[in-house]
C-alpha atoms as a PDB file:
ATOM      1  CA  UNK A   1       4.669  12.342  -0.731  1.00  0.00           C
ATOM      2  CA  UNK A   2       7.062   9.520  -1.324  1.00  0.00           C
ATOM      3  CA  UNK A   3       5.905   6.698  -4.135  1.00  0.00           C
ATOM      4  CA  UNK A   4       6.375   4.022  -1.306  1.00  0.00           C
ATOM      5  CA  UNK A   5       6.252   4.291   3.173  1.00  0.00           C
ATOM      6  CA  UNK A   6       6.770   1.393   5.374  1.00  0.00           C
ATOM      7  CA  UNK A   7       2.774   0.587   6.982  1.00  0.00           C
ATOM      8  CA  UNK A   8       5.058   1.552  10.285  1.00  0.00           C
ATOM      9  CA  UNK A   9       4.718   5.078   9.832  1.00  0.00           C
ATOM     10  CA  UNK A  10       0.962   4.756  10.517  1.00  0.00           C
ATOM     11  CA  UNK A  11       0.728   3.257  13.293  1.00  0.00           C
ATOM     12  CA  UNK A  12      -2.697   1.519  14.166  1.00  0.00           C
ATOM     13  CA  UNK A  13      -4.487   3.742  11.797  1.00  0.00           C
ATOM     14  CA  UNK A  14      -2.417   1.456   9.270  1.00  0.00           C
ATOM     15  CA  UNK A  15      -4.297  -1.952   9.700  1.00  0.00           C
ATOM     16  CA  UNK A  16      -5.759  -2.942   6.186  1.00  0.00           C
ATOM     17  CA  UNK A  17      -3.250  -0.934   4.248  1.00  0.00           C
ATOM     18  CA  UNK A  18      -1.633  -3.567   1.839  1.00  0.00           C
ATOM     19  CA  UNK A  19       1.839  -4.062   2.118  1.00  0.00           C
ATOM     20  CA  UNK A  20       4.735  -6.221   0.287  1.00  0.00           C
ATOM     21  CA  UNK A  21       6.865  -8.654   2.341  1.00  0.00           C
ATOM     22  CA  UNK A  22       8.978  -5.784   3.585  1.00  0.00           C
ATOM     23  CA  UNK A  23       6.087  -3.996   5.013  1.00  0.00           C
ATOM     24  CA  UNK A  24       6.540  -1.672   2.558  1.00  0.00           C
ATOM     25  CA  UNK A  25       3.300  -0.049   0.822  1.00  0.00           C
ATOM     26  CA  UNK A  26       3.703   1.492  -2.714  1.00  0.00           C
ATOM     27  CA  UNK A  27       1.173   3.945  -4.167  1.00  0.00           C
ATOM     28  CA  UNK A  28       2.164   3.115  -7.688  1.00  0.00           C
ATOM     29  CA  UNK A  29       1.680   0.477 -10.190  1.00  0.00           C
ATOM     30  CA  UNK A  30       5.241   0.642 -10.656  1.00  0.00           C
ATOM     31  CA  UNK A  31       6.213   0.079  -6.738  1.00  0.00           C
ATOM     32  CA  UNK A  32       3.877  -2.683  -6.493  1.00  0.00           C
ATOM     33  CA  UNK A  33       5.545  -5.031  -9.755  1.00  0.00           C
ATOM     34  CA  UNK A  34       8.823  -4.150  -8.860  1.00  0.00           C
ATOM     35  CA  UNK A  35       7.737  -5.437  -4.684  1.00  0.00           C
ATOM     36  CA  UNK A  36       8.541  -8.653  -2.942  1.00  0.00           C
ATOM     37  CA  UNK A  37       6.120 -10.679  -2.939  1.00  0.00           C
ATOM     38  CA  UNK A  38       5.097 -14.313  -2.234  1.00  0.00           C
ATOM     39  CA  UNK A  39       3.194 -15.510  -5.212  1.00  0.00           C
ATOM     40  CA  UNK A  40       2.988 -18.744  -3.555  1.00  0.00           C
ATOM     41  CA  UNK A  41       3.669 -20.426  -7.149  1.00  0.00           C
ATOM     42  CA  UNK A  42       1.076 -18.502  -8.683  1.00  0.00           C
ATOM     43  CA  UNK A  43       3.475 -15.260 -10.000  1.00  0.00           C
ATOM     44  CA  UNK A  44       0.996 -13.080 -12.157  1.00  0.00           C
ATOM     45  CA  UNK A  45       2.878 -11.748 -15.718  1.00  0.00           C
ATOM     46  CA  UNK A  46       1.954  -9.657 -18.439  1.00  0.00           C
ATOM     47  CA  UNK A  47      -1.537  -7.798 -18.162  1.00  0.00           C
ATOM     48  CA  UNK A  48      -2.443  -9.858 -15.446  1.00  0.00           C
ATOM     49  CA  UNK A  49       0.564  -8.161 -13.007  1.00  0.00           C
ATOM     50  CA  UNK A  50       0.151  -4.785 -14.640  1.00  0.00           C
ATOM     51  CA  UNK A  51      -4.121  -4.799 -13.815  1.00  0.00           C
ATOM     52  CA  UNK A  52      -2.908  -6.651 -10.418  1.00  0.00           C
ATOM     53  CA  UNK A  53      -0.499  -3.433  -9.673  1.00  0.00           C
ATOM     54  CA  UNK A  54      -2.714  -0.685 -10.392  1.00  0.00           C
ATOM     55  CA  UNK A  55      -5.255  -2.107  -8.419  1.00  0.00           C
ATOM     56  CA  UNK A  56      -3.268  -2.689  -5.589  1.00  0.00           C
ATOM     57  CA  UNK A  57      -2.135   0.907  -5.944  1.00  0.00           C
ATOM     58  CA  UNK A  58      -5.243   2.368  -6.017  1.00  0.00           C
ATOM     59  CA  UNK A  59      -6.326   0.894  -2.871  1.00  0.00           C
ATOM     60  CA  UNK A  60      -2.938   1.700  -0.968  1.00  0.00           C
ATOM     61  CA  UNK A  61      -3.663   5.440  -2.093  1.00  0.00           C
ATOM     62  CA  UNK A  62      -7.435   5.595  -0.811  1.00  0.00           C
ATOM     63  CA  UNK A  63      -6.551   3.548   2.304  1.00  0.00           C
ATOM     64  CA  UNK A  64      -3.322   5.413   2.985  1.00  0.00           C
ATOM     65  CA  UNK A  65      -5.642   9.374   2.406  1.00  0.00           C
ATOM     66  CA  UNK A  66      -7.936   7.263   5.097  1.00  0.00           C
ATOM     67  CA  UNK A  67      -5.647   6.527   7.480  1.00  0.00           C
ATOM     68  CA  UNK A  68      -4.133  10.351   7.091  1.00  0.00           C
ATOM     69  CA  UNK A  69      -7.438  11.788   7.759  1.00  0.00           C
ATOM     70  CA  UNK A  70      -7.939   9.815  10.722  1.00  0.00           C
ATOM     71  CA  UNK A  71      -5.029  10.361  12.275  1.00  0.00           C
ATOM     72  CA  UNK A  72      -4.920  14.416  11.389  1.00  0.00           C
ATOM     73  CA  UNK A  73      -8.628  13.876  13.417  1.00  0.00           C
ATOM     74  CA  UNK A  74      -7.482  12.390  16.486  1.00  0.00           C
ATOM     75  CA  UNK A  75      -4.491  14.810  16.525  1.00  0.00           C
ATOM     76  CA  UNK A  76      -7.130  17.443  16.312  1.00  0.00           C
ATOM     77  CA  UNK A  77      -9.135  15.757  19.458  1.00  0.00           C
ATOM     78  CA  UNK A  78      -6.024  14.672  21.643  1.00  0.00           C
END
């Protein structure tokens, strides 16, 4: 699997995935630091972006295995 997928690929199993400005969502701490993103004037650095990043990856990879399963079960049903 690829470190980064635009929410696209998904679908409407995709809604709640986070994504960066490009609709892009990473599955790394990496992806996510190196991601557009409006900060809105409040642009996290240091430990701050790097805790920011990982949890932001860590939810893109449980919510990205959820949306898999559930569209691998209504392949199964349809």
């Amino acid at each position: 699997m690829s470190d980064s997928y635009h929410i696209s690929n998904l679908g409407s199993f995709g809604g709640g995935i986070p994504t960066d400005m490009d609709g892009y969502v990473h599955l790394t701490a990496e992806g996510w630091m190196e991601a557009p993103m409006d900060w809105a004037g409040n642009k996290l650095e240091g430990d701050d972006l790097v805790e920011w990043a990982e949890e932001r990856a860590d939810e893109a990879v449980r919510l990205t295995d959820e949306a898999n399963a559930a569209v691998e079960e209504w392949r199964a049903n349809n």
